[in-house]
N, C-alpha and C. Protein backbone atom coordinates (compact mmCIF):
# COMPACT_ATOMS: atom_id res chain seq x y z
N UNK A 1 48.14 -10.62 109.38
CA UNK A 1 47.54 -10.31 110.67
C UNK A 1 48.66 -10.12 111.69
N UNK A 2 48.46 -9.03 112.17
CA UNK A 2 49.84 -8.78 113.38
C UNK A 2 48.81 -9.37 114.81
N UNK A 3 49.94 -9.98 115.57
CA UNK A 3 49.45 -10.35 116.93
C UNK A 3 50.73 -10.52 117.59
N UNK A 4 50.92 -11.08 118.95
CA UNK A 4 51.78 -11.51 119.74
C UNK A 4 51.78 -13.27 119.75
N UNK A 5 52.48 -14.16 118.84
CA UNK A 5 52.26 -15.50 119.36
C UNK A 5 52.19 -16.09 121.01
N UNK A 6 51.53 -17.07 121.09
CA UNK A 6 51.36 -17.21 122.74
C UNK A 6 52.63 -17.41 123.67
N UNK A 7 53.54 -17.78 122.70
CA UNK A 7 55.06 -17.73 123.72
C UNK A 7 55.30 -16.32 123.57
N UNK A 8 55.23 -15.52 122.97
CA UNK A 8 55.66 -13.80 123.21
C UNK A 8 54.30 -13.40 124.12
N UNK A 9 53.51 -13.60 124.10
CA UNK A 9 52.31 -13.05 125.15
C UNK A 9 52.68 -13.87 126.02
N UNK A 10 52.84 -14.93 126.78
CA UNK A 10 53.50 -15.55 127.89
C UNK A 10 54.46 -14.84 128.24
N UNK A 11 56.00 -14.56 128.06
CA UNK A 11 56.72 -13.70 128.39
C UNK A 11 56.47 -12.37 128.74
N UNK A 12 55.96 -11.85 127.88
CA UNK A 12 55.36 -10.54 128.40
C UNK A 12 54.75 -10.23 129.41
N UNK A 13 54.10 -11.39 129.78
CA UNK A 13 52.63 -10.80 130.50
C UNK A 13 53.44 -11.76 132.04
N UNK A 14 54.02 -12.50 132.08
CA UNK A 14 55.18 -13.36 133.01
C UNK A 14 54.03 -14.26 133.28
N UNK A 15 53.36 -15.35 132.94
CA UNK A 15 52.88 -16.75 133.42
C UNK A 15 53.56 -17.59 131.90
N UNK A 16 53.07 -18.87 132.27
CA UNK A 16 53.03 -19.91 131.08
C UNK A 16 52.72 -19.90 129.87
N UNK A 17 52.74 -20.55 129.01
CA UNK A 17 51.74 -20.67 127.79
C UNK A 17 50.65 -21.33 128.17
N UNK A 18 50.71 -22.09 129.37
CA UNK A 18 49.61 -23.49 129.02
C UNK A 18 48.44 -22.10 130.52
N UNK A 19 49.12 -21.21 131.25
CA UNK A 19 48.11 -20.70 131.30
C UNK A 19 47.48 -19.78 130.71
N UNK A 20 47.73 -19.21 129.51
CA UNK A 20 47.07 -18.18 128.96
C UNK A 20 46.08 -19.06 128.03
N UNK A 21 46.01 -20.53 127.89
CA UNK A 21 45.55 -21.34 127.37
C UNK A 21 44.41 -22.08 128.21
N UNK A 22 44.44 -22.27 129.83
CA UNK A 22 43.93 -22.45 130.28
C UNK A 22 43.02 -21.19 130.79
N UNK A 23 43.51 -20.01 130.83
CA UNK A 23 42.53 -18.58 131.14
C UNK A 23 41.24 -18.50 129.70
N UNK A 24 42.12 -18.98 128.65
CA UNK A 24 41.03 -18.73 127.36
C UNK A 24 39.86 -19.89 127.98
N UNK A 25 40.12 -20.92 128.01
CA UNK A 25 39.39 -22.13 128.24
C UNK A 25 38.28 -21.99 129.18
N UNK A 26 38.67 -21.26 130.21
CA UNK A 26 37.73 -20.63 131.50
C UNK A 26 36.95 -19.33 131.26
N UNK A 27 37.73 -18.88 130.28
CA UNK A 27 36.76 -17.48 130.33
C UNK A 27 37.18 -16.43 130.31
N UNK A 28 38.45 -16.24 131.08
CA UNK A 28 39.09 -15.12 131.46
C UNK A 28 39.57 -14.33 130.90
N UNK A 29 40.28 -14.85 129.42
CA UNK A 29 40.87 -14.11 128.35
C UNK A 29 40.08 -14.14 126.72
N UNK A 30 39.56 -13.61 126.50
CA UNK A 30 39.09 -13.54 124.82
C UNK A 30 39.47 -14.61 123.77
N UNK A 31 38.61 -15.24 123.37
CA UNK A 31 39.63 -16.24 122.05
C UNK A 31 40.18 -15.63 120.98
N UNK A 32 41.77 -15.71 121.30
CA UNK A 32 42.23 -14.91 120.29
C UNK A 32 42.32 -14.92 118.86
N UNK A 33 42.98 -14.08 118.13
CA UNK A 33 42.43 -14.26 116.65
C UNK A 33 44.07 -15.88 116.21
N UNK A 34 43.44 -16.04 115.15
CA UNK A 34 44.26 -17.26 114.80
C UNK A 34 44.56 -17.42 113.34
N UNK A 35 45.67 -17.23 112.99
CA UNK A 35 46.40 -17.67 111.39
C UNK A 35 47.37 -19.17 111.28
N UNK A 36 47.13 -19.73 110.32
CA UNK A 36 47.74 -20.75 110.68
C UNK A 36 47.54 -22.00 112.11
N UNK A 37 46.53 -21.83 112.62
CA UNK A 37 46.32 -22.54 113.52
C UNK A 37 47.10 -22.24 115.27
N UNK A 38 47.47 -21.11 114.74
CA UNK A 38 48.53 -20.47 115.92
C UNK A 38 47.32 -19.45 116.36
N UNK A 39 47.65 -19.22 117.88
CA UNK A 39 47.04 -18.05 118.62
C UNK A 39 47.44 -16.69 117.97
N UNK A 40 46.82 -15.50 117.96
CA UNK A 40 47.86 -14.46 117.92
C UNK A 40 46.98 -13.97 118.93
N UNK A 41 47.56 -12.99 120.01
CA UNK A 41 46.61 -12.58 121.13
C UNK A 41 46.93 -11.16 120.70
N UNK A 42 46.45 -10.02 121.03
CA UNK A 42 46.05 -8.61 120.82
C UNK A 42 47.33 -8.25 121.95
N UNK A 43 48.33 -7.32 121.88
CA UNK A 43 49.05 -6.60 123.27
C UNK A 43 48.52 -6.05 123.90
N UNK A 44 47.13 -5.64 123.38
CA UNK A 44 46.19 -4.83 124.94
C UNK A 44 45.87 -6.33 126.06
N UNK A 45 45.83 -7.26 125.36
CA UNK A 45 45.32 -8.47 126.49
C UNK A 45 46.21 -8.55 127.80
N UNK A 46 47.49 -7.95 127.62
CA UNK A 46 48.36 -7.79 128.66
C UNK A 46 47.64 -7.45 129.99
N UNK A 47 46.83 -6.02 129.72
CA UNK A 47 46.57 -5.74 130.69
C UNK A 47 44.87 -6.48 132.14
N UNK A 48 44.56 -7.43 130.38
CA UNK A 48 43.79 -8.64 130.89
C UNK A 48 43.98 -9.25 131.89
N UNK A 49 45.34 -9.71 131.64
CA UNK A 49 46.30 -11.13 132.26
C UNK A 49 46.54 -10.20 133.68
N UNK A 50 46.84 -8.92 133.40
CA UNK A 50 47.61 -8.31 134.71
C UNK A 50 46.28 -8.25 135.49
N UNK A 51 44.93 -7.99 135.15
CA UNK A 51 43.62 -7.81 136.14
C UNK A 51 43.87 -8.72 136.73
N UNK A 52 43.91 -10.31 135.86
CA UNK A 52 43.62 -11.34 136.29
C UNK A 52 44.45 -11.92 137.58
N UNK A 53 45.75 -11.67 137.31
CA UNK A 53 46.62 -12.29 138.14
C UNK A 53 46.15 -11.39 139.59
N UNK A 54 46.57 -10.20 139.64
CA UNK A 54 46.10 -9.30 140.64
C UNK A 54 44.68 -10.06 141.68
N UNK A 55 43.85 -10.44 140.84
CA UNK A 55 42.51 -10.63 141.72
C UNK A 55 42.87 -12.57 142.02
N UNK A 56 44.21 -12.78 141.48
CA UNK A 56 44.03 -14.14 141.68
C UNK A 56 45.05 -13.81 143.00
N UNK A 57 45.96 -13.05 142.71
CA UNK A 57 46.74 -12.65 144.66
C UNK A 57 45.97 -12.42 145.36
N UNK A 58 44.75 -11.93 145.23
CA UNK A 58 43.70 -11.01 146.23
C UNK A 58 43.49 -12.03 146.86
N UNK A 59 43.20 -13.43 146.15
CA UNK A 59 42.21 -14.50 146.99
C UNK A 59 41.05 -14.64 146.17
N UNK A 60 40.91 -13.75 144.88
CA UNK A 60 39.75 -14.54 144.14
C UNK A 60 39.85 -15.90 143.66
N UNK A 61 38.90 -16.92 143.60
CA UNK A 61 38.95 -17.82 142.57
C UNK A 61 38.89 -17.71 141.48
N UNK A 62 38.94 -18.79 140.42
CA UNK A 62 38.57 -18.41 139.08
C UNK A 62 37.63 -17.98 138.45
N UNK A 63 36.11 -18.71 139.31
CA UNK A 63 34.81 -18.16 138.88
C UNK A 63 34.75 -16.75 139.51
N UNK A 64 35.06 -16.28 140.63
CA UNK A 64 35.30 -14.62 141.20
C UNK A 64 35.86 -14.23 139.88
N UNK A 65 37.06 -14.25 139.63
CA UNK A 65 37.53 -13.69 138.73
C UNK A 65 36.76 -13.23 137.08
N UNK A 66 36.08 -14.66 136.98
CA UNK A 66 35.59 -14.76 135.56
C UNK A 66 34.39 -13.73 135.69
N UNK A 67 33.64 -13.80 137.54
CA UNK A 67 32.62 -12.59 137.33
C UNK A 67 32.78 -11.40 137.07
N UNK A 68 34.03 -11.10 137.75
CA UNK A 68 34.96 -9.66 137.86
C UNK A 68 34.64 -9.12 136.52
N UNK A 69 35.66 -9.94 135.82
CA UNK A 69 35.73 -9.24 134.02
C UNK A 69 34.34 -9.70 132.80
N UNK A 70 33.25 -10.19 133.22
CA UNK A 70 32.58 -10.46 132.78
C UNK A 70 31.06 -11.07 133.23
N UNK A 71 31.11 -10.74 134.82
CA UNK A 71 30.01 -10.99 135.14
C UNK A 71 29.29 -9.46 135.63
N UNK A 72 29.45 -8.24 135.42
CA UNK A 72 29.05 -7.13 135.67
C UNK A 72 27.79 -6.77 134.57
N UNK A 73 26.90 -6.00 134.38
CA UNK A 73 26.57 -5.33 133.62
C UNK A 73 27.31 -4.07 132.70
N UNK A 74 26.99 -3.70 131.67
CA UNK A 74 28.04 -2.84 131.01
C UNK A 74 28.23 -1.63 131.21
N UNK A 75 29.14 -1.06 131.52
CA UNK A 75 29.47 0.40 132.33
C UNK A 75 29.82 0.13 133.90
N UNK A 76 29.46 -1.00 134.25
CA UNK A 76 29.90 -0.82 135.95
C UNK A 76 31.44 -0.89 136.06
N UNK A 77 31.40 0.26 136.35
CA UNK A 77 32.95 0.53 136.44
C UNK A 77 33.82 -0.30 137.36
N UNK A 78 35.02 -0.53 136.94
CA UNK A 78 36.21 -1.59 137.87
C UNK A 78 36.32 -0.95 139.18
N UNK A 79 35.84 0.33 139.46
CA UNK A 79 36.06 0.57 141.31
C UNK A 79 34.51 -0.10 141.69
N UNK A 80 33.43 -0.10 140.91
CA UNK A 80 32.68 -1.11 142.01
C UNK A 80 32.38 -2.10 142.02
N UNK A 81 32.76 -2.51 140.61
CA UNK A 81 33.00 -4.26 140.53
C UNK A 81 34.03 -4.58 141.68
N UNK A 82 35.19 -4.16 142.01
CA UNK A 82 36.61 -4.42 143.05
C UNK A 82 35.82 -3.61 144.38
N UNK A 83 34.83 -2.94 144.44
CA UNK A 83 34.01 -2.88 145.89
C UNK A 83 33.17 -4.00 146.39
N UNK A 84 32.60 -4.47 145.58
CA UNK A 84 31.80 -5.15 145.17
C UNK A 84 32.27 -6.53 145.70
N UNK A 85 33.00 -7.30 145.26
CA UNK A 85 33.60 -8.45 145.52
C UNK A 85 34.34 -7.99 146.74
N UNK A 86 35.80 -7.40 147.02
CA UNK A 86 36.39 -6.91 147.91
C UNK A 86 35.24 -6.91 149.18
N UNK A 87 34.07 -6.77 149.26
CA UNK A 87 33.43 -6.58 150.34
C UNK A 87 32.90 -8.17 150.53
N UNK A 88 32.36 -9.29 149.80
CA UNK A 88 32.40 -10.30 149.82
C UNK A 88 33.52 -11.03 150.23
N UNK A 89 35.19 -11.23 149.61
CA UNK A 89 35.59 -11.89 150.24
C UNK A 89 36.44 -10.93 151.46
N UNK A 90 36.06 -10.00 151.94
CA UNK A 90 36.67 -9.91 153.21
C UNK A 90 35.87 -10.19 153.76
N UNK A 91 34.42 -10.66 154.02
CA UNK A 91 33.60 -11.42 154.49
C UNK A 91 34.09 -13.03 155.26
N UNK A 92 34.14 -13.56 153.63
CA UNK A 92 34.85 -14.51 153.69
C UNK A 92 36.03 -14.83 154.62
N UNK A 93 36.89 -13.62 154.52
CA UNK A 93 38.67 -13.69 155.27
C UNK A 93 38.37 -13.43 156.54
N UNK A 94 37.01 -13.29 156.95
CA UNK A 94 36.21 -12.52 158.68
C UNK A 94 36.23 -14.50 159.13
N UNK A 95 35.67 -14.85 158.24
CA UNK A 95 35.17 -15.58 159.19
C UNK A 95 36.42 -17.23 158.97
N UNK A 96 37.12 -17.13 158.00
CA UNK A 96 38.02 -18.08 157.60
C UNK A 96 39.23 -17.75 158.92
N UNK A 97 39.41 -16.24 159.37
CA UNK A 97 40.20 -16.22 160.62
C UNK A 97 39.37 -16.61 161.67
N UNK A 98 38.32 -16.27 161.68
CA UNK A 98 37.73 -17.03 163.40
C UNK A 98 37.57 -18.50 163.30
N UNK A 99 37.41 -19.56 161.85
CA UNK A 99 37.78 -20.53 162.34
C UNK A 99 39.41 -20.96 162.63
N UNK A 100 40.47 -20.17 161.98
CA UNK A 100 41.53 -20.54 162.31
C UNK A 100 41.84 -20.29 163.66
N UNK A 101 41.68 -19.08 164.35
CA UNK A 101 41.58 -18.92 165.43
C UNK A 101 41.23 -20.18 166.19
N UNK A 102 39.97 -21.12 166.15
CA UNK A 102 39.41 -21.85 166.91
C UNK A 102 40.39 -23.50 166.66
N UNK A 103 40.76 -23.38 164.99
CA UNK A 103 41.66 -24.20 164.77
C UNK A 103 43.27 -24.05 166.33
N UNK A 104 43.42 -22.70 166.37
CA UNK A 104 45.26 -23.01 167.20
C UNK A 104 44.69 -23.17 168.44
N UNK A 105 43.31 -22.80 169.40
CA UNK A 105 43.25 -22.89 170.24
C UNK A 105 43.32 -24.51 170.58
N UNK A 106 42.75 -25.13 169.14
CA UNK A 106 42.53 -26.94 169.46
C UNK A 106 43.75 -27.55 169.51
N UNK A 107 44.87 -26.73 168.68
CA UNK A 107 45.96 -27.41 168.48
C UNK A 107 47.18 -27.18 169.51
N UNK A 108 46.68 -25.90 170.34
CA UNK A 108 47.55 -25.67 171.54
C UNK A 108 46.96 -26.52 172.72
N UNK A 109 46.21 -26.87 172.60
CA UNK A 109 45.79 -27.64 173.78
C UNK A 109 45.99 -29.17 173.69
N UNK A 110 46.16 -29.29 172.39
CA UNK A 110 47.01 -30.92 172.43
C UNK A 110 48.28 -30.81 172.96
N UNK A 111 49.20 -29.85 172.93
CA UNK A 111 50.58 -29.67 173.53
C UNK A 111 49.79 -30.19 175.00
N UNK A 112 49.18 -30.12 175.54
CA UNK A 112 48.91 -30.09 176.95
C UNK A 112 48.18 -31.37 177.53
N UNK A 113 47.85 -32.58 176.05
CA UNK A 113 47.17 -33.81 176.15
C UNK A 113 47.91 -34.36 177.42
N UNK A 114 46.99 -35.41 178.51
CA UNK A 114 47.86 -36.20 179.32
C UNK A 114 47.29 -37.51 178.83
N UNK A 115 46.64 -37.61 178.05
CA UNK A 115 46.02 -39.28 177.89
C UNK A 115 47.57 -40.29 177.42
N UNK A 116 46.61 -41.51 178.03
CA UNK A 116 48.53 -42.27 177.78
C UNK A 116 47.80 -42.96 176.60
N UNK A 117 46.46 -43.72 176.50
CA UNK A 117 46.41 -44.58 175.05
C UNK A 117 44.88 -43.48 174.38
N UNK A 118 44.97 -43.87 173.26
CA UNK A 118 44.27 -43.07 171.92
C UNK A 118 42.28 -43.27 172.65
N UNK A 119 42.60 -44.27 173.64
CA UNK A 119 41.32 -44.44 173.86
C UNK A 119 40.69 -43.82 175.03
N UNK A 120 42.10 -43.20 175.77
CA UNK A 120 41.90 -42.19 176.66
C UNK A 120 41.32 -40.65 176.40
N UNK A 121 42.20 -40.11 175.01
CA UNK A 121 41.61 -39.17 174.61
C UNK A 121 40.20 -39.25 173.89
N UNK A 122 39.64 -40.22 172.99
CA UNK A 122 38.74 -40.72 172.83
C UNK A 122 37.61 -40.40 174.09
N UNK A 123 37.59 -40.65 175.00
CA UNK A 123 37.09 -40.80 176.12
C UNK A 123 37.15 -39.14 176.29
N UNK A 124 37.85 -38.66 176.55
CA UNK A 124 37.97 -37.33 176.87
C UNK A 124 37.66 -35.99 175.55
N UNK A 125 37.82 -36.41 174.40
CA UNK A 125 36.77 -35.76 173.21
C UNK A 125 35.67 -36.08 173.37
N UNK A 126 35.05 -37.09 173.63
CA UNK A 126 33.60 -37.75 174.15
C UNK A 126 33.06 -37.07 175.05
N UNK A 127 33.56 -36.59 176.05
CA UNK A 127 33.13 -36.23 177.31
C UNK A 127 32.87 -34.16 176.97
N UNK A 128 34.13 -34.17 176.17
CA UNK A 128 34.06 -32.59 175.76
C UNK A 128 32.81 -32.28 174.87
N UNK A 129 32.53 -32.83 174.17
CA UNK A 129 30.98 -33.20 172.84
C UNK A 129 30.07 -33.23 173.75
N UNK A 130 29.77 -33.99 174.86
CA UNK A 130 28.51 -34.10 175.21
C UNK A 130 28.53 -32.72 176.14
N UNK A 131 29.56 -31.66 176.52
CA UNK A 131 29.28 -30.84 177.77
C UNK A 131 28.58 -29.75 176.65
């Protein structure tokens, strides 16, 4: 049986062994065929690993991901599966900046705290909550 052992598919594909081991485990990669108790993975899986990593820079998670390559129906092509999601988490990245946004406004305005003890500001977060 010809294959790539998982340290030559690790190199190739540039992550770990223990993640192309942990991608099988999740879903992401096919269980590969096995002689001797050794992996042998297919060299087309390369371009598996490369989907995968790609949508893992994007900001997918793992379950995003695992839907990507396997939660579609068959024939839906990779431009609208990647429309598809792409329109979800820039959703997501809409509203993860307006709380950061609301995050620096809180944190620039501590530069500007005058309370002298913890129970002053206390008092004055108290007072901001109830307006």
């Amino acid at each position: 049986m010809v294959g790539l052992t998982i340290g030559a598919m690790a190199r190739q594909a540039g992550v770990a062994a223990s993640t192309l081991r942990y991608y099988e485990k999740v879903g992401l990669l096919p269980r590969p065929a096995r002689a001797g108790n050794r992996r042998l993975y297919d060299a087309r899986n390369i371009g598996r690993i490369r989907i995968v990593l790609l949508a893992r820079d994007a900001g997918f998670s793992i379950r995003e991901t695992r839907a990507f390559v396997q939660g579609f129906t068959p024939g839906t092509t990779p431009a609208s599966r990647w429309r598809e999601m792409a329109t979800r988490k820039i959703a997501e990245l809409e509203e993860l900046t307006g709380r950061l946004a609301q995050m620096k406004l809180l944190l620039n305005a501590a530069f500007d705290c005058q309370c002298r003890t913890l129970e002053d500001c206390e008092r004055l977060v108290a007072q901001r909550k109830a307006i």
